[in-house]
Protein backbone atom coordinates (compact mmCIF):
# COMPACT_ATOMS: atom_id res chain seq x y z
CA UNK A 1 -8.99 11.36 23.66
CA UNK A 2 -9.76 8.41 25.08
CA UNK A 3 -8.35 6.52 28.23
CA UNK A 4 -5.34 5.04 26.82
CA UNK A 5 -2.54 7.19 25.28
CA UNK A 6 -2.00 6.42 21.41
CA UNK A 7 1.17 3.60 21.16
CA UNK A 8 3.18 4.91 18.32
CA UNK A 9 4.65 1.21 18.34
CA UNK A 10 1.31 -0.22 18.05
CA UNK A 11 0.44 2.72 15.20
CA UNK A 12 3.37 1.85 13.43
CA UNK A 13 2.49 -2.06 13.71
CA UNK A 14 -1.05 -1.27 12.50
CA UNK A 15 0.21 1.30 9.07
CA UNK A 16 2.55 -1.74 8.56
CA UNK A 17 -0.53 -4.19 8.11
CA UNK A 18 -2.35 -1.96 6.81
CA UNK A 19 0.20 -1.41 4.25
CA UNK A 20 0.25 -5.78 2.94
CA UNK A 21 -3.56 -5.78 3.33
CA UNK A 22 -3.83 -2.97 0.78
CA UNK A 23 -1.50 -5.16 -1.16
CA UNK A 24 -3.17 -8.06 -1.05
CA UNK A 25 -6.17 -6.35 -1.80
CA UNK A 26 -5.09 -5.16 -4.76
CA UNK A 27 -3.36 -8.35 -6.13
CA UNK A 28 -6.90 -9.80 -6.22
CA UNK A 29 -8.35 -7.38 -7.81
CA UNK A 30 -5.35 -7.61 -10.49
CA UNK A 31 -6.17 -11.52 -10.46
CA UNK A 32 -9.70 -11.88 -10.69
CA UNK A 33 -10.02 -8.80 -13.41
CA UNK A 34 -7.51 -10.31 -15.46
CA UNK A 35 -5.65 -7.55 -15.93
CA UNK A 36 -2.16 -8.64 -15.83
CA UNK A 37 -0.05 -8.81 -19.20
CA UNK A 38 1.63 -12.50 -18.66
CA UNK A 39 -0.48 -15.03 -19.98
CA UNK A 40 -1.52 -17.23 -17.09
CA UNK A 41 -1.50 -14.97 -13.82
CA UNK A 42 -0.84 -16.84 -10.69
CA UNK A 43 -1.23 -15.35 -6.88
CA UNK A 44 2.53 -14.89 -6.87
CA UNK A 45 2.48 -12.32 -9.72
CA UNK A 46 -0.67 -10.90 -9.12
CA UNK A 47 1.07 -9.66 -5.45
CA UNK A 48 4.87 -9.49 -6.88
CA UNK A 49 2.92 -6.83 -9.19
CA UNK A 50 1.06 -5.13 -6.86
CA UNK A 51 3.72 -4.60 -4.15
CA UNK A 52 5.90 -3.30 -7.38
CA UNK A 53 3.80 -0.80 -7.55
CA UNK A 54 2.22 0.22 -4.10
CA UNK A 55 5.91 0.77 -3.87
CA UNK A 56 6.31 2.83 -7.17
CA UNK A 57 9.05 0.73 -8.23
CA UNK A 58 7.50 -0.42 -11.70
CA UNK A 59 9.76 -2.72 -12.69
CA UNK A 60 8.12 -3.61 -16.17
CA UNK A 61 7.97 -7.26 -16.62
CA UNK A 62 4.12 -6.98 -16.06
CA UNK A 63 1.98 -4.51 -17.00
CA UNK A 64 -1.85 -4.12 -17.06
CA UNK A 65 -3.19 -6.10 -20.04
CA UNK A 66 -6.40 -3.44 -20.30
CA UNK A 67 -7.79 -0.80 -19.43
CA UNK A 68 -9.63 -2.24 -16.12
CA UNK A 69 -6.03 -2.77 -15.33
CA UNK A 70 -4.44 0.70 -16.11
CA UNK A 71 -7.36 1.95 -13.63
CA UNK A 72 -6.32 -0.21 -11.34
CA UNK A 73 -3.15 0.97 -10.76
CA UNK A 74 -4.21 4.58 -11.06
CA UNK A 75 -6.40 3.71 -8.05
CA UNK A 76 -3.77 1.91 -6.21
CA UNK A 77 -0.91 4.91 -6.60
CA UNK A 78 -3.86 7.09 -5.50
CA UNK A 79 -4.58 4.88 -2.65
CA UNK A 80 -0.80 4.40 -1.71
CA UNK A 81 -0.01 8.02 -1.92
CA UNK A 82 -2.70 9.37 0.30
CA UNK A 83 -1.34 6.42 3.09
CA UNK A 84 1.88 7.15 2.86
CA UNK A 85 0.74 10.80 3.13
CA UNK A 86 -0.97 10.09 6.47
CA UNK A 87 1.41 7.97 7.67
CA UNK A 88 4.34 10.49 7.40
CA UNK A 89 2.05 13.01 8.94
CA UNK A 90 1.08 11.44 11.74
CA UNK A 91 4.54 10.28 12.83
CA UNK A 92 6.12 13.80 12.48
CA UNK A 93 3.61 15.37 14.10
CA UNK A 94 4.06 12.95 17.14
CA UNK A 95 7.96 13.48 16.86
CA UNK A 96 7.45 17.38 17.21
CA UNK A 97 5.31 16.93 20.24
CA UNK A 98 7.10 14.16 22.30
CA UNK A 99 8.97 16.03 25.44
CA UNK A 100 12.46 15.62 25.53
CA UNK A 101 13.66 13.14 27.02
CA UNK A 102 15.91 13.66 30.27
């Protein structure tokens, strides 16, 4: 390890960024495939779509117009899943080996 203990504040800050990056991300790729069902895709729906479904809710009011755009979201769930995997991970694994507190 190196000189300075890990900050699970500043972890959780950094997943939490990490998190709307991967969003963002992904809404571009959504808008510059165009890949998106409704006819003229803005920013706005590109990321109102791809926070829908980095956060499996899949609401259904856009889907992928293609199949660049049903990969997409295969990659993205994939993507997601494996962070959120890591995330809850690391954070349990800290809680179990925090001393008690007196």
């Amino acid at each position: 390890m190196g000189q300075h203990p890990i900050s699970p504040q500043r972890t959780l800050l950094l997943s939490i960024l990490s998190y709307g990056e991967l969003t963002i991300a992904f809404s571009i790729f959504y808008l510059f495939t165009d890949s998106l069902s409704w006819k003229t895709s803005s920013a706005g729906q590109a990321i109102y779509f791809s926070a829908a479904t980095a956060t499996t809710l899949g609401i259904g009011d856009i889907r992928p117009a293609d199949v660049i755009g049903r990969d997409l979201v295969i990659a993205q769930l994939a993507v997601f899943a494996v962070f959120v995997l890591l995330f809850l991970s690391t954070f349990v694994s800290r809680a179990g080996s925090e001393p008690p507190r007196a």
